[in-house]
Protein backbone atom coordinates (compact mmCIF):
# COMPACT_ATOMS: atom_id res chain seq x y z
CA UNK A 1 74.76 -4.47 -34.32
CA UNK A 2 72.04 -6.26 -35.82
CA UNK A 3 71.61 -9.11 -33.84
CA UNK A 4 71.15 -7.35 -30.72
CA UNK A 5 69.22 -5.09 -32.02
CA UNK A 6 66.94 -8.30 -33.77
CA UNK A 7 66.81 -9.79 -30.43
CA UNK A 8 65.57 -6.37 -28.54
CA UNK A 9 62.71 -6.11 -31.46
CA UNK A 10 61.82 -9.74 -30.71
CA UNK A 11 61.66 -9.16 -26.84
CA UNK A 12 58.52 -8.35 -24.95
CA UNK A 13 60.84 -6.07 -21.95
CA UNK A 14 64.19 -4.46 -21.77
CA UNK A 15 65.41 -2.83 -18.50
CA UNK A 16 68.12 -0.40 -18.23
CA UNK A 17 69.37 0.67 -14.65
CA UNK A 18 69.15 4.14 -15.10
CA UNK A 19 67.71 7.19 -16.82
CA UNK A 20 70.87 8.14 -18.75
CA UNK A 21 71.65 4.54 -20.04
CA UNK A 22 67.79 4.45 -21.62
CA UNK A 23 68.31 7.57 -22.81
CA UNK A 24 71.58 6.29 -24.67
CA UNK A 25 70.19 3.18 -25.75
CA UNK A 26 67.44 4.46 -27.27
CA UNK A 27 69.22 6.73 -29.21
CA UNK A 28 71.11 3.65 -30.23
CA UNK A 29 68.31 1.56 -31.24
CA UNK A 30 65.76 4.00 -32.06
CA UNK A 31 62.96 5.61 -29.69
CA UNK A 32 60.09 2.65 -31.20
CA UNK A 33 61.78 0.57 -28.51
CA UNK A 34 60.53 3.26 -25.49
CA UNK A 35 57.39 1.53 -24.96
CA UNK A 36 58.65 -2.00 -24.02
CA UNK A 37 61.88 -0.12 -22.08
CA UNK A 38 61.66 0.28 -18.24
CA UNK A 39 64.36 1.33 -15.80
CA UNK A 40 64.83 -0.08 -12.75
CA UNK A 41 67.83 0.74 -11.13
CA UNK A 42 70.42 -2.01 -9.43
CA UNK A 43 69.96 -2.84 -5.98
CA UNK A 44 71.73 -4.06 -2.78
CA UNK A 45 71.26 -5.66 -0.20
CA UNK A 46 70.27 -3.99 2.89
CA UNK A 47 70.66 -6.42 5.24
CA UNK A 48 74.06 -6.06 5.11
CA UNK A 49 74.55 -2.62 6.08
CA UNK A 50 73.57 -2.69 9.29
CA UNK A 51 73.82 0.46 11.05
CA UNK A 52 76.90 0.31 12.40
CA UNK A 53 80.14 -2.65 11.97
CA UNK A 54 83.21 -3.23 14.47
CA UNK A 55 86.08 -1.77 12.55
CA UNK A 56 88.60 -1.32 15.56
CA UNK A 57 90.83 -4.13 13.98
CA UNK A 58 90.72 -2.76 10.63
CA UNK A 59 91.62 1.26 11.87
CA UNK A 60 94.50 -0.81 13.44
CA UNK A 61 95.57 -2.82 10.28
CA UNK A 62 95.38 0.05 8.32
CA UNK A 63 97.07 2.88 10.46
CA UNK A 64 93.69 5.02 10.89
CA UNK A 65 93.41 5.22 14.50
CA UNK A 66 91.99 8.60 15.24
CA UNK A 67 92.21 9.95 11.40
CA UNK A 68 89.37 10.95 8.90
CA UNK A 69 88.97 8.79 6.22
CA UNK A 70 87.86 9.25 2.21
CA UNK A 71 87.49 6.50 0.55
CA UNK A 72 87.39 5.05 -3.26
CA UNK A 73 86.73 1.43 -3.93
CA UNK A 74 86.36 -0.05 -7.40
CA UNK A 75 88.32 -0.61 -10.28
CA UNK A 76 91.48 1.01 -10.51
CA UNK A 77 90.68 2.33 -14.17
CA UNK A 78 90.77 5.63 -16.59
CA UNK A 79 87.50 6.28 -16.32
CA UNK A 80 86.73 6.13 -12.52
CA UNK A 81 88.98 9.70 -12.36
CA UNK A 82 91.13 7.88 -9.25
CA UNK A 83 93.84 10.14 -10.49
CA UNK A 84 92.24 12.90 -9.40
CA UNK A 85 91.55 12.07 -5.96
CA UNK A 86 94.88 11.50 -5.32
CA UNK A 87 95.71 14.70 -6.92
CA UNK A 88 93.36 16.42 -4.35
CA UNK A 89 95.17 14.52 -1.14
CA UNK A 90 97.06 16.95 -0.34
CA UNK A 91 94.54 19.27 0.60
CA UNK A 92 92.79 16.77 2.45
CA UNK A 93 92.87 16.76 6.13
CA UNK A 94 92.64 12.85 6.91
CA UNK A 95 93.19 9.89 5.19
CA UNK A 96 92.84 8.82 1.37
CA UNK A 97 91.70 5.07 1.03
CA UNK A 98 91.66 3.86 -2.33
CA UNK A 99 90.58 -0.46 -2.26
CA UNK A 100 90.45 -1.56 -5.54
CA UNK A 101 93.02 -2.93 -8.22
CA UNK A 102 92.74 -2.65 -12.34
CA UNK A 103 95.63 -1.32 -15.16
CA UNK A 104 95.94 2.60 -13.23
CA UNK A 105 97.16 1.31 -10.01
CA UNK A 106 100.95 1.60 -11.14
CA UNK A 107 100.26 5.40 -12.48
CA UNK A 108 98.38 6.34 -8.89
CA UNK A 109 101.55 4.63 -7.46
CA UNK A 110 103.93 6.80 -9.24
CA UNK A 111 101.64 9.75 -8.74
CA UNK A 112 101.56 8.97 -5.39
CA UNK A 113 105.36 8.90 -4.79
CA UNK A 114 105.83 12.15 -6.96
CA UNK A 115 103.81 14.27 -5.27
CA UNK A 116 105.09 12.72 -1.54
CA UNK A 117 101.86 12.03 -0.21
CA UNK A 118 101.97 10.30 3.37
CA UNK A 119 98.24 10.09 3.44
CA UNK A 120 96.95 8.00 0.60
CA UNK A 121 96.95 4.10 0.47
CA UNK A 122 96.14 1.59 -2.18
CA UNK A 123 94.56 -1.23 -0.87
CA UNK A 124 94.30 -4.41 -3.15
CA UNK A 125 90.89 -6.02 -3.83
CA UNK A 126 89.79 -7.88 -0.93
CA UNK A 127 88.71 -11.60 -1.18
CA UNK A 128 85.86 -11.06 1.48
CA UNK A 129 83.23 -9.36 0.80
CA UNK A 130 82.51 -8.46 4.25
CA UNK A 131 85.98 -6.92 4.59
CA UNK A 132 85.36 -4.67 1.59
CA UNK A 133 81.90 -3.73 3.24
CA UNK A 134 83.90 -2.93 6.12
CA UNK A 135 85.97 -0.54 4.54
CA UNK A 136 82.77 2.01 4.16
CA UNK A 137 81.84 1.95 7.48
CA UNK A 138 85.72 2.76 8.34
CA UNK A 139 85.42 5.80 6.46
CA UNK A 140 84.11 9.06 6.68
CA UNK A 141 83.32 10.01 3.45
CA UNK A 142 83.11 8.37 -0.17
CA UNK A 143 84.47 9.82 -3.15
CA UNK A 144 83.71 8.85 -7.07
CA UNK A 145 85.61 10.89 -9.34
CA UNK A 146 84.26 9.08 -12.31
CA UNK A 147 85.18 10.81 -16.06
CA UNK A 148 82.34 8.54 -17.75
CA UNK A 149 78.58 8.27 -17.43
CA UNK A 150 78.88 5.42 -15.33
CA UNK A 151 75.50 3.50 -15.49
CA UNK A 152 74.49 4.05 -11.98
CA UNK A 153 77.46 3.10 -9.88
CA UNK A 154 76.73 0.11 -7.21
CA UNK A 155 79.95 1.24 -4.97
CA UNK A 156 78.17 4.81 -4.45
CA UNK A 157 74.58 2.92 -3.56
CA UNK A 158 76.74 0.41 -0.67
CA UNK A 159 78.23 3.83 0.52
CA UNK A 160 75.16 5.80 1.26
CA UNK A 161 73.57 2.22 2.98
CA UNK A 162 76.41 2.11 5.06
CA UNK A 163 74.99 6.06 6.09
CA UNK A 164 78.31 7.59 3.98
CA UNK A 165 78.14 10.95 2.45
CA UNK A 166 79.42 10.72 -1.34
CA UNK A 167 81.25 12.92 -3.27
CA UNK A 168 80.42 12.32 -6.95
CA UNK A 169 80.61 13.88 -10.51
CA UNK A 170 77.31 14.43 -12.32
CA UNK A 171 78.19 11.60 -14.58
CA UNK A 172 75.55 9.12 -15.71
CA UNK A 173 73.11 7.29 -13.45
CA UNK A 174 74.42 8.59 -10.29
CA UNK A 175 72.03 11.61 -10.44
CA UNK A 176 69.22 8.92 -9.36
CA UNK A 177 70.81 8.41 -6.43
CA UNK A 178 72.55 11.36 -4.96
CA UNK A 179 70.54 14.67 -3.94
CA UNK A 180 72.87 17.54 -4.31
CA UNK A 181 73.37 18.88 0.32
CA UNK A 182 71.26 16.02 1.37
CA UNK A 183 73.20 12.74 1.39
CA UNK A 184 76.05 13.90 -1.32
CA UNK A 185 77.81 16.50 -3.16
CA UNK A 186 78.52 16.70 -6.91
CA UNK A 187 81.93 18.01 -8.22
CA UNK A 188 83.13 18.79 -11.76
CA UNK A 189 84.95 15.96 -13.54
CA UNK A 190 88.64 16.18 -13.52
CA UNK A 191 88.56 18.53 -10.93
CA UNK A 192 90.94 17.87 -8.08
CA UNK A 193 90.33 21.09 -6.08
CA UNK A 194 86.66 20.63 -5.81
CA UNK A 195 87.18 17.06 -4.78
């Protein structure tokens, strides 16, 4: 602890990418550091979501011909809440995309096969990242079920430029991003029906 902290006394700036995370590292460090602390939120790159991408080949590839789509993409982990997206697939009319890979994939598999859901597949990571960008513009919706304040969420920012509505919890930096009816919706953690 006392190097960092050392080396954020001897620095002239520190940027955090969102609201919550300065708001948790000052309380770390101590509020004297507020004055040299800015936020600036992460960024993409706009160029590549153009407004719309030739996914015909993809729908194909991926058996979504004609079918809604919600999609997930990120680490497979605990804390993204993937579990509970699944959980809500049954009461979804359309099909659950989850592209991503990371230690829960195995549970979600398992999950997947207990509950007999037809309409939910795991897609690995994807070596392009064209491909992945793809994958938002094949779906209709986006969905981060995340359990932790996630610092602000890149995957949620790529959604919304590829003109996605999100579904997201009220976790972290997200609430920078997302305006509650106007280009997302925010849902309890852990909450499958709401999903």
């Amino acid at each position: 602890f006392r190097l960092p902290r050392d080396a954020l006394w001897a620095a002239n700036a520190i940027t955090v990418v969102s609201g919550d995370t300065r708001a948790k590292f000052l309380k770390m460090f101590g509020p004297e550091l507020s004055g040299k602390t800015r936020t600036i939120p992460g960024g993409i790159r706009l160029s590549l979501f153009p407004e719309t991408r030739p996914v015909g080949d993809l729908r194909k590839k991926y058996h979504l011909e004609d079918k809604k789509g919600a999609l997930f993409t990120g680490r497979i982990v605990t804390e993204k809440g993937v579990e509970y997206l699944v959980k809500a697939a049954g009461k979804i009319n359309g099909e659950v995309v989850i592209a991503g890979d990371g230690p829960q994939r195995g549970h979600l598999e398992e999950l997947i096969r207990s509950m007999h859901l037809t309409n939910v597949q795991i897609v690995p990571f994807l070596k392009s990242y064209t491909e992945f960008l793809d994958f938002y513009y094949l779906a209709d919706v986006f969905v981060s079920p995340a359990v932790w304040d996630e610092p602000l969420g890149l995957t949620i920012i790529e959604a919304m430029a590829a003109r996605k509505p999100v579904i997201v919890t009220r976790k972290g930096g997200v609430v920078m991003a997302v305006k509650e009816n106007i280009n997302g919706l925010f849902v309890r953690p852990r909450n499958s029906n709401e999903i």
